[in-house]
C-alpha atoms as a PDB file:
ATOM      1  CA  UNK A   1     111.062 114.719  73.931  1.00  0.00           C
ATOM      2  CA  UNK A   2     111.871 116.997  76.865  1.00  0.00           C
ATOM      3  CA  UNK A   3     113.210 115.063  80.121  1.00  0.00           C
ATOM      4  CA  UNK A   4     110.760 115.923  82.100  1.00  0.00           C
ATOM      5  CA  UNK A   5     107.762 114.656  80.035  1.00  0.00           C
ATOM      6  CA  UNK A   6     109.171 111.329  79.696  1.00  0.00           C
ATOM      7  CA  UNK A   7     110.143 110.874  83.400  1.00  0.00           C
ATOM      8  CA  UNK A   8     106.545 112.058  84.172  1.00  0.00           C
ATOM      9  CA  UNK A   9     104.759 109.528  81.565  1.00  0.00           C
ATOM     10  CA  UNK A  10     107.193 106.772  82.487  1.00  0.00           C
ATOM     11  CA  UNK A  11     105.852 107.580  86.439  1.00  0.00           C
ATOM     12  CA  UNK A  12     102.720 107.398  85.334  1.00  0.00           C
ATOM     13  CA  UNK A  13     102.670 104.831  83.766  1.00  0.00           C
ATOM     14  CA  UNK A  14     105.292 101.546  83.899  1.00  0.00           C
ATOM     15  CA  UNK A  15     106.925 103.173  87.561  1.00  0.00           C
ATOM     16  CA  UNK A  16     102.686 103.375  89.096  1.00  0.00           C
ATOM     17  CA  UNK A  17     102.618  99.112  87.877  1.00  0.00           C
ATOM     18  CA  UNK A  18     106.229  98.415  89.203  1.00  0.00           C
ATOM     19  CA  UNK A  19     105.324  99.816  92.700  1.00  0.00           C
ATOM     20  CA  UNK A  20     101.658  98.357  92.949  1.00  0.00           C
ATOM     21  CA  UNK A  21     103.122  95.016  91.911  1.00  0.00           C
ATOM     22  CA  UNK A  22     105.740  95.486  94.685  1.00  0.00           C
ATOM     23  CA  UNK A  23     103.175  96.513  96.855  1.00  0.00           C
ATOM     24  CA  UNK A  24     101.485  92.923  96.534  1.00  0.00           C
ATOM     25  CA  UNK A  25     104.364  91.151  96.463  1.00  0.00           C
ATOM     26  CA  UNK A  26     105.186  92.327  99.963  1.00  0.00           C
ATOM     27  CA  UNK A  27     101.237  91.755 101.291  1.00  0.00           C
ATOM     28  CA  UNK A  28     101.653  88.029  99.606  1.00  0.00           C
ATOM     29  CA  UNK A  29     105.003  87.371 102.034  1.00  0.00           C
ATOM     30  CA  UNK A  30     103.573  88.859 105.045  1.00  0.00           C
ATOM     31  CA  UNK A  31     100.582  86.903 105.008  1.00  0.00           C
ATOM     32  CA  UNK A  32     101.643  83.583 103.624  1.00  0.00           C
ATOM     33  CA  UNK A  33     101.261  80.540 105.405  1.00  0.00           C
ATOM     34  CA  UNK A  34     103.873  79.472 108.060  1.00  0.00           C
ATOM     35  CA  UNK A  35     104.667  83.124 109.130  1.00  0.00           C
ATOM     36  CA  UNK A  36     102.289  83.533 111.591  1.00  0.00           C
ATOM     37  CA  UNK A  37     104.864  81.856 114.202  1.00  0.00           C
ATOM     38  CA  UNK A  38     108.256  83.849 113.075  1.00  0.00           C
ATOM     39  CA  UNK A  39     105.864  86.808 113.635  1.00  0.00           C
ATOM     40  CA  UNK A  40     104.599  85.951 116.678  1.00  0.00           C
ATOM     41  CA  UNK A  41     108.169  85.109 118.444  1.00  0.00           C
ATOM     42  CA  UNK A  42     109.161  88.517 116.670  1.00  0.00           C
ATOM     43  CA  UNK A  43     106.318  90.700 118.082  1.00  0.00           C
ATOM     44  CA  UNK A  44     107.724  88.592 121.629  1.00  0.00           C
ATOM     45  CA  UNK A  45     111.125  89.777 122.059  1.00  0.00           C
ATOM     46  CA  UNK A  46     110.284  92.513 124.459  1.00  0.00           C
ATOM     47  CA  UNK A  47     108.608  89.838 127.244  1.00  0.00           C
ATOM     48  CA  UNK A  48     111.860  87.365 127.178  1.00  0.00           C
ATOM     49  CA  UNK A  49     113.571  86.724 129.939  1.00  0.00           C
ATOM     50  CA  UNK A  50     110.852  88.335 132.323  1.00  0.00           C
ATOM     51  CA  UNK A  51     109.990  86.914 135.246  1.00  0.00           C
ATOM     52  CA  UNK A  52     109.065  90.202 137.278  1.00  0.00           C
ATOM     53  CA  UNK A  53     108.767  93.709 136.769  1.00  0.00           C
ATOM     54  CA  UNK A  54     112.441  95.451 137.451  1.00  0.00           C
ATOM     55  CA  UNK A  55     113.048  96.789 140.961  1.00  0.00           C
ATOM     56  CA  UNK A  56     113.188 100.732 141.305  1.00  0.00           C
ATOM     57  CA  UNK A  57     116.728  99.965 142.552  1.00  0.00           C
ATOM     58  CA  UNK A  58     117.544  98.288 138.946  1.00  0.00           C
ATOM     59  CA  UNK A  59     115.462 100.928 136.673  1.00  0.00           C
ATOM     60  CA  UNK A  60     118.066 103.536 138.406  1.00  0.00           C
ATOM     61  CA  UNK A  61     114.992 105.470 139.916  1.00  0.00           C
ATOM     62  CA  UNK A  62     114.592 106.279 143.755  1.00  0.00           C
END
Protein backbone atom coordinates (compact mmCIF):
# COMPACT_ATOMS: atom_id res chain seq x y z
CA UNK A 1 0.00 0.00 0.00
CA UNK A 2 1.51 3.31 -1.12
CA UNK A 3 2.14 5.91 1.88
CA UNK A 4 0.11 8.22 0.80
CA UNK A 5 -3.14 6.17 0.50
CA UNK A 6 -2.89 4.96 3.92
CA UNK A 7 -2.12 8.37 5.55
CA UNK A 8 -5.14 9.68 3.51
CA UNK A 9 -7.65 6.71 4.63
CA UNK A 10 -6.25 6.77 8.15
CA UNK A 11 -7.25 10.90 7.95
CA UNK A 12 -10.27 10.04 6.86
CA UNK A 13 -11.16 7.93 8.81
CA UNK A 14 -9.75 7.09 12.68
CA UNK A 15 -7.68 10.88 12.60
CA UNK A 16 -11.62 12.76 11.45
CA UNK A 17 -13.07 10.60 15.04
CA UNK A 18 -9.89 11.43 17.14
CA UNK A 19 -10.28 15.22 16.43
CA UNK A 20 -14.23 15.42 16.67
CA UNK A 21 -13.93 13.52 19.94
CA UNK A 22 -11.30 16.11 21.01
CA UNK A 23 -13.39 18.66 19.79
CA UNK A 24 -16.16 17.65 22.47
CA UNK A 25 -14.02 16.95 24.99
CA UNK A 26 -12.86 20.54 25.02
CA UNK A 27 -16.78 22.02 24.62
CA UNK A 28 -17.60 19.49 27.76
CA UNK A 29 -14.65 21.42 30.01
CA UNK A 30 -15.51 24.80 28.93
CA UNK A 31 -18.98 24.55 29.77
CA UNK A 32 -19.06 22.36 32.81
CA UNK A 33 -20.41 23.42 35.91
CA UNK A 34 -18.29 25.53 38.37
CA UNK A 35 -16.35 27.35 35.53
CA UNK A 36 -18.46 30.02 35.01
CA UNK A 37 -16.58 31.96 38.00
CA UNK A 38 -12.72 31.06 36.97
CA UNK A 39 -14.01 32.48 33.64
CA UNK A 40 -15.49 35.33 34.77
CA UNK A 41 -12.39 36.56 37.10
CA UNK A 42 -10.34 35.55 33.86
CA UNK A 43 -12.31 37.65 31.30
CA UNK A 44 -11.67 40.49 34.54
CA UNK A 45 -8.07 40.91 34.64
CA UNK A 46 -7.97 43.93 32.45
CA UNK A 47 -10.43 46.15 35.05
CA UNK A 48 -8.16 45.26 38.33
CA UNK A 49 -6.75 47.65 40.14
CA UNK A 50 -8.79 50.55 38.38
CA UNK A 51 -10.07 53.12 40.13
CA UNK A 52 -9.87 55.93 37.31
CA UNK A 53 -9.01 56.27 33.88
CA UNK A 54 -4.97 57.04 33.62
CA UNK A 55 -3.96 60.70 33.44
CA UNK A 56 -2.54 61.93 29.95
CA UNK A 57 0.56 62.68 32.08
CA UNK A 58 0.78 58.73 33.00
CA UNK A 59 -0.32 57.30 29.36
CA UNK A 60 2.99 59.38 28.22
CA UNK A 61 0.72 61.54 25.84
CA UNK A 62 0.60 65.48 25.91
Amino acid sequence: MEEYTFLRQFADSWMLLALFAFFIGVIIWVFRPGSKKKYDDTANIPFRHEDKPADREEDGKK
